[in-house]
Protein backbone atom coordinates (compact mmCIF):
# COMPACT_ATOMS: atom_id res chain seq x y z
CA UNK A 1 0.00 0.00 0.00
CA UNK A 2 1.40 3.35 -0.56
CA UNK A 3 2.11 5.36 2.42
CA UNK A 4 -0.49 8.09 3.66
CA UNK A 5 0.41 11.73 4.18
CA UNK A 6 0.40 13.11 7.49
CA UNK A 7 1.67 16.38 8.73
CA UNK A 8 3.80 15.15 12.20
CA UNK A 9 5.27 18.85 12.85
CA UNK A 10 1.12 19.88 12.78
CA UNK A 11 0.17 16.65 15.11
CA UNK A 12 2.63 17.76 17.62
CA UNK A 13 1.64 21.12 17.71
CA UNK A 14 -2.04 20.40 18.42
CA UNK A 15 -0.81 17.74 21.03
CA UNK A 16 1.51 20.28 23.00
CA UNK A 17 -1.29 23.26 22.27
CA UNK A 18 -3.26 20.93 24.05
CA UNK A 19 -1.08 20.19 26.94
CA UNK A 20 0.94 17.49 26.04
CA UNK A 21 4.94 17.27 26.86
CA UNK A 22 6.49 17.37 23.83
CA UNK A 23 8.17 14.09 24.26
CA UNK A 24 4.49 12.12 25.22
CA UNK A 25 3.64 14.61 21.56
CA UNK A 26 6.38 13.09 19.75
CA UNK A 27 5.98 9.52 21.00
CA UNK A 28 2.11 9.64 20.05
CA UNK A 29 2.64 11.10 16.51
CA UNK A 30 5.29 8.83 15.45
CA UNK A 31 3.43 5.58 17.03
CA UNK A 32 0.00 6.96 14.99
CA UNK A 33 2.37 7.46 12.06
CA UNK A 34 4.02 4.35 11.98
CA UNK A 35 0.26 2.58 12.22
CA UNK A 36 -0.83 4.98 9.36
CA UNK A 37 1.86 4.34 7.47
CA UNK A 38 1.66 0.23 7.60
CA UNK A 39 -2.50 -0.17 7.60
CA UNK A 40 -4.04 3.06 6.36
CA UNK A 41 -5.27 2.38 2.89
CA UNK A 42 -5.31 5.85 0.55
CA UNK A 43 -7.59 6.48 -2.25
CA UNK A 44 -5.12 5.00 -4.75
CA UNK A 45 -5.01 1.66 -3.22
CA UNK A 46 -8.97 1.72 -2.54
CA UNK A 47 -9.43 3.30 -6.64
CA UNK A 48 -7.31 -0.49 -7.43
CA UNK A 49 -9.38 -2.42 -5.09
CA UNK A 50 -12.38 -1.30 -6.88
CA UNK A 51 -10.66 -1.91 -9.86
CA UNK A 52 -10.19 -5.58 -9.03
CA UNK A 53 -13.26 -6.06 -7.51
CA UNK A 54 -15.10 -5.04 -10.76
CA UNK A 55 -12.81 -7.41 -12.75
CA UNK A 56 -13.56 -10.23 -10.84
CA UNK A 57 -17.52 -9.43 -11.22
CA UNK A 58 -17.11 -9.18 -14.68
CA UNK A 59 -15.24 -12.44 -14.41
CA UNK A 60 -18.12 -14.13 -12.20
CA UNK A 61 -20.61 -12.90 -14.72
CA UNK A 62 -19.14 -14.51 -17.09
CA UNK A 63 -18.54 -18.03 -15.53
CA UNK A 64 -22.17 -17.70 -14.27
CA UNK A 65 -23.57 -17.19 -18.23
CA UNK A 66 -21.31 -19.98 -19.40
CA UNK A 67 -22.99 -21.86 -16.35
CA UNK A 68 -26.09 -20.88 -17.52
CA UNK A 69 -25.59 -21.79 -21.08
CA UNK A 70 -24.52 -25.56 -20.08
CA UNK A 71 -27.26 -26.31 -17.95
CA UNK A 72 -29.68 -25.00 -20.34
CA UNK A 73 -27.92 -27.54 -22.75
CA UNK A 74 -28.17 -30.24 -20.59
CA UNK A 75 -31.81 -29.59 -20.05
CA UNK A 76 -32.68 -29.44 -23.15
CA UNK A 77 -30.81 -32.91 -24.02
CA UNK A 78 -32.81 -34.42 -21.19
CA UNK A 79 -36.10 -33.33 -22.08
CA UNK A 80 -35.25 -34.66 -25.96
CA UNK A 81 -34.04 -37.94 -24.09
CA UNK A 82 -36.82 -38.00 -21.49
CA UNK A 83 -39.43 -37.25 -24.57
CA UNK A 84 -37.75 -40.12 -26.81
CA UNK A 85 -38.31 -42.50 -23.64
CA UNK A 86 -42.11 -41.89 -23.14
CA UNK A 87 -42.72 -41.94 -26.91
CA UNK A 88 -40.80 -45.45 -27.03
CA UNK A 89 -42.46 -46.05 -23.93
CA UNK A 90 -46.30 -44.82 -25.65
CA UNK A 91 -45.58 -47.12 -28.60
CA UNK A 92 -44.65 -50.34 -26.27
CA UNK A 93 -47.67 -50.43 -24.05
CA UNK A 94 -49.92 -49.60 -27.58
CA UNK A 95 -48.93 -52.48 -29.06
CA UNK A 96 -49.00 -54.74 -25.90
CA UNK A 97 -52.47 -53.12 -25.28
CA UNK A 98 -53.09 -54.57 -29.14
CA UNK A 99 -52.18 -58.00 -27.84
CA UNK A 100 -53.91 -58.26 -25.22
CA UNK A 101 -57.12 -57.39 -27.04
CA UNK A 102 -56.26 -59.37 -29.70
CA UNK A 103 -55.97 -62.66 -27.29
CA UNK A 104 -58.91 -61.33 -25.62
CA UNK A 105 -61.30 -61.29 -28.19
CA UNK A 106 -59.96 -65.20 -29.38
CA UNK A 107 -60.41 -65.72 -26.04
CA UNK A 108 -64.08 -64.36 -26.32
CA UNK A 109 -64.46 -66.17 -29.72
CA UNK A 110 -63.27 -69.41 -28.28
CA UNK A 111 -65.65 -69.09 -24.72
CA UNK A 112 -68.61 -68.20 -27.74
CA UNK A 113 -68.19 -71.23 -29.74
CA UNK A 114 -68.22 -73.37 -26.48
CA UNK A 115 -71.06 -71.88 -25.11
CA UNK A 116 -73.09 -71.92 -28.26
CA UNK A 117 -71.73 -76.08 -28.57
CA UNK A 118 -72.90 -76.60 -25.32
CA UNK A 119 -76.07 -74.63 -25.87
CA UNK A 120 -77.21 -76.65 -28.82
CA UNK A 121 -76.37 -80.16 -27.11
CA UNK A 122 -78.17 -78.85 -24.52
CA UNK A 123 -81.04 -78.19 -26.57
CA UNK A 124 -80.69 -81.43 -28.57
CA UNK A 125 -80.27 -83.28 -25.23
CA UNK A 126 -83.77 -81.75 -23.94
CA UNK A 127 -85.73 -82.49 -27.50
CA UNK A 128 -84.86 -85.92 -27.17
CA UNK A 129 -85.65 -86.60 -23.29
CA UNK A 130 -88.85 -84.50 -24.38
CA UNK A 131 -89.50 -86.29 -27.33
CA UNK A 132 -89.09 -89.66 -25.14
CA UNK A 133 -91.31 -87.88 -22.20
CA UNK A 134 -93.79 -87.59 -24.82
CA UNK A 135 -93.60 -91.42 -26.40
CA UNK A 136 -93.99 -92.62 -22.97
CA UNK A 137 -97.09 -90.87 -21.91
């Protein structure tokens, strides 16, 4: 840091005007001196802090777009992967929904045919005890 001016002839002046020895004067100007001179920051070394600090904003801005950018990216590959899926997905459990209505309705067919077998021996069955019912009385 650079070093910050300070008048010490003026500092001991108000300190003896004041009622200071001149030695305690002396002592406390060049302790307050010394501590300016190592941590006091002047308007040159707070004009480069600035100076850095906007750089590394404009630095974290752009990290944070190119962030951006990527994650939009990825989302957008996932939702054209995620969409593939459930169309894939849509199309499988169609066509397994086709099957199964398919061996249904055989199924149904099959029961139909049985039933209408059954039916017309039953029918037959009851024409001929009938028929005999009849002959006998």
């Amino acid at each position: 840091m650079n070093s910050l001016a300070f008048d010490t002839h003026k500092a001991v002046k108000a300190l003896t005007q004041a009622g200071a020895e001149e030695s305690l004067a002396e002592a406390v100007v060049a302790t307050f001196g010394a501590a300016l001179g190592e941590h006091a920051a002047t308007k040159d070394d707070i004009a480069d802090l600035k100076g850095d600090m906007e750089n590394m904003e404009q630095r974290l801005n752009v990290r944070i777009e190119n962030s951006e950018q990527r994650l939009n990216a990825n989302m957008k590959s996932l939702e054209q992967s995620m969409t593939a899926r459930m169309d894939s997905l849509e199309q499988s459990m169609t066509a397994n929904m086709k099957s199964l209505e398919q061996s249904m309705t055989a199924n149904i067919d099959s029961l139909k045919q049985s039933m209408t077998i059954r039916l017309g021996t039953m029918v037959a069955a009851g024409v001929v005890i009938l028929g005999i019912l009849v002959g006998l009385f």
